[in-house]
N, C-alpha and C. Protein backbone atom coordinates (compact mmCIF):
# COMPACT_ATOMS: atom_id res chain seq x y z
N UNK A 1 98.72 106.97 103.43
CA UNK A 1 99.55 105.86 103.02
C UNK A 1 99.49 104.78 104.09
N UNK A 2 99.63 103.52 103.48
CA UNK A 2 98.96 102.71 104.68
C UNK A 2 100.48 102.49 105.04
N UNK A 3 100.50 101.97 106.78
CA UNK A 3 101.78 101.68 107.30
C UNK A 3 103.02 100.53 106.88
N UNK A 4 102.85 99.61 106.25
CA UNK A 4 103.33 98.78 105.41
C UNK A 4 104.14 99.08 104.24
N UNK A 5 103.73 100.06 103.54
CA UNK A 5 103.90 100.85 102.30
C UNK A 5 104.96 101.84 103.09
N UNK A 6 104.77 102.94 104.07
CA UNK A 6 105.61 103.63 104.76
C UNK A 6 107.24 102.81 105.34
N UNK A 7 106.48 101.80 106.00
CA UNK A 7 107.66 100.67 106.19
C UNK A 7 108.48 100.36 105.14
N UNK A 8 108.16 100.32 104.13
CA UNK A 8 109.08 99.70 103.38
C UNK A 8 109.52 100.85 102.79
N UNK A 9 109.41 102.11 102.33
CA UNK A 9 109.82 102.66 101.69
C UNK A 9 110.49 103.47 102.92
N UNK A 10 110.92 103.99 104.03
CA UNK A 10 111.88 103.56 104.93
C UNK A 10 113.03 102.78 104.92
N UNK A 11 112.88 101.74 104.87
CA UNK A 11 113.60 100.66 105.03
C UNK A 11 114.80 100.86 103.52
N UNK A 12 113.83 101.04 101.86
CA UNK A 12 114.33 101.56 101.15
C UNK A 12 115.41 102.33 100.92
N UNK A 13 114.76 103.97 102.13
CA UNK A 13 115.92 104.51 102.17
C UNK A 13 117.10 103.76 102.78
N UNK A 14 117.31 103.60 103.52
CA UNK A 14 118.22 103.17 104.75
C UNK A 14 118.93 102.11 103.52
N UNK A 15 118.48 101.04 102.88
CA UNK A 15 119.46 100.29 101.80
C UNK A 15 120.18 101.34 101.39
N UNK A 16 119.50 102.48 100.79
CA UNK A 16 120.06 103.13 99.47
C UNK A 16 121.34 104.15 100.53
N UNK A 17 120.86 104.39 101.57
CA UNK A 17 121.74 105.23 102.33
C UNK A 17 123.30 104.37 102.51
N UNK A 18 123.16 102.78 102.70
CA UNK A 18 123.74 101.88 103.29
C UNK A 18 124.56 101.98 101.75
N UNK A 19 123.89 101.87 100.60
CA UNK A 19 124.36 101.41 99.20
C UNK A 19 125.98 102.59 98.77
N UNK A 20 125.18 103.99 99.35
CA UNK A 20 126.07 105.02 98.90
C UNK A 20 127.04 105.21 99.67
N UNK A 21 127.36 104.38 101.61
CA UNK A 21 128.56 104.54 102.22
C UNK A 21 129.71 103.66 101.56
N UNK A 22 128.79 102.40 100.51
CA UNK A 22 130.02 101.83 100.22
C UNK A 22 130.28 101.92 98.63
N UNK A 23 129.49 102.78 98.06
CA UNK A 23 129.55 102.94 97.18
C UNK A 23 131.25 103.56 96.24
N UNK A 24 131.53 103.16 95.56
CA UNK A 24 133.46 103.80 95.08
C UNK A 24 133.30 104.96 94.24
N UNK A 25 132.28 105.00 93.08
CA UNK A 25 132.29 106.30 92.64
C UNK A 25 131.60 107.63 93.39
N UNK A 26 131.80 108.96 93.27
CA UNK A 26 131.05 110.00 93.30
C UNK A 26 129.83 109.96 92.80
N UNK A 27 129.75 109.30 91.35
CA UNK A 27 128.20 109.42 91.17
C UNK A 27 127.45 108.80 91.63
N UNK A 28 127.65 107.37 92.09
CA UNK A 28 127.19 106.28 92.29
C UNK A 28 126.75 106.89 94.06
N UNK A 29 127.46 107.44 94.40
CA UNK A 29 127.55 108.08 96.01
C UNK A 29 126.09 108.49 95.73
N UNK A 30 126.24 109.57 94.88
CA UNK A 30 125.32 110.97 94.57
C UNK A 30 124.15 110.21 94.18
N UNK A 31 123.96 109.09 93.29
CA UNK A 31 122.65 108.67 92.93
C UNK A 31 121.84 108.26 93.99
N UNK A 32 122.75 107.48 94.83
CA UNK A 32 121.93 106.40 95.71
C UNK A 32 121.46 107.53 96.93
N UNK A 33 122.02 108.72 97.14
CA UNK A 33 121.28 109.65 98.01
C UNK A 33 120.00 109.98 98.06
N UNK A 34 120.46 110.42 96.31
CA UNK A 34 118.79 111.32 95.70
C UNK A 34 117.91 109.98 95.90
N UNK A 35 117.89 108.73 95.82
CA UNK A 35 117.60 107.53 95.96
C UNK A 35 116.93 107.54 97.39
N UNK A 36 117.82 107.69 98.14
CA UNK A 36 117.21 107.48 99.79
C UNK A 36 116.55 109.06 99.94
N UNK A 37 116.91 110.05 99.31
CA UNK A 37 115.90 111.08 99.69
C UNK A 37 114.70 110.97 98.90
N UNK A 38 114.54 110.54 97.78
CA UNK A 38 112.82 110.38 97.04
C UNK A 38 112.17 109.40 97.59
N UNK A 39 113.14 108.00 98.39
CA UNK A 39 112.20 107.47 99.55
C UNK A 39 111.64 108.32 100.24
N UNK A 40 112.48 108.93 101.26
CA UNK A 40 112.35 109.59 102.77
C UNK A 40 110.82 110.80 102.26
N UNK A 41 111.33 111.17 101.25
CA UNK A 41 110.05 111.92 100.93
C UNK A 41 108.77 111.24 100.75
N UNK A 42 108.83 110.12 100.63
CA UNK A 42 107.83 109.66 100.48
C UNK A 42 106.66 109.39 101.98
N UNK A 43 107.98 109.03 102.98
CA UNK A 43 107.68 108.54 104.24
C UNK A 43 107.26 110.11 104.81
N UNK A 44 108.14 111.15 105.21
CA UNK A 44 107.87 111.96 105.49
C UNK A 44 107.24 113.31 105.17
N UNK A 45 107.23 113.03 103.64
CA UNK A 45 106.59 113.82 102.35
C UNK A 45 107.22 114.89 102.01
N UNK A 46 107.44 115.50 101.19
CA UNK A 46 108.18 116.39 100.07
C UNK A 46 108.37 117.61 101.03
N UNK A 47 107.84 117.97 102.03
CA UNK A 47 107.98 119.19 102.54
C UNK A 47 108.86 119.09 104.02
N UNK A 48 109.54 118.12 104.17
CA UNK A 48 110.13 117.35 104.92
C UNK A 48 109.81 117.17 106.54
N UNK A 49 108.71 118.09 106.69
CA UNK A 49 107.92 117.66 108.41
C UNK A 49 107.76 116.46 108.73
N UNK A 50 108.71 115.85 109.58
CA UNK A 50 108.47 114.51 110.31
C UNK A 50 107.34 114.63 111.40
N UNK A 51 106.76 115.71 111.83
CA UNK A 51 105.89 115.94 113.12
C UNK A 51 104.69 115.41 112.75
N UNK A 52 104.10 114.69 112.12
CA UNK A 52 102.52 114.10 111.47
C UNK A 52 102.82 112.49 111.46
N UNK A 53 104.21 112.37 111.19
CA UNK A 53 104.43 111.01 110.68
C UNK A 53 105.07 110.06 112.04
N UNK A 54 104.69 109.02 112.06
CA UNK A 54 105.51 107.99 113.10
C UNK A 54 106.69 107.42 112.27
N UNK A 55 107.57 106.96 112.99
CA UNK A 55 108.82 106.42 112.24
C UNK A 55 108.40 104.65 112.48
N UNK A 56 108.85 104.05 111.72
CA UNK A 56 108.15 103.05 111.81
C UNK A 56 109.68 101.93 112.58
N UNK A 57 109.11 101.49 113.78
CA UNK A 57 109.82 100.46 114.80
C UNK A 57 110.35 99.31 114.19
């Protein structure tokens, strides 16, 4: 995955993480998680080892 693409889908999470602290419902909480975790998987990939991947600065 090129680094740009990683960057942003990063960054993704972190909205969606940001979306669900202020989020008022439970579900709305709960969506925007699974939200920042199908990013994070993306960045760090489904098997969740960060040790391959750089975090992007």
């Amino acid at each position: 995955m090129a680094d740009e693409d990683r960057d942003y889908f990063y960054r993704r999470a972190e909205q969606e993480i940001a979306c669900a602290q202020s989020a008022c419902g439970e579900r709305q909480v709960r969506l925007h998680y699974q939200l920042a975790e199908t990013y994070l998987d993306r960045v760090f990939g489904a098997d969740g080892d960060p040790r391959s991947v750089s975090i992007p600065g």
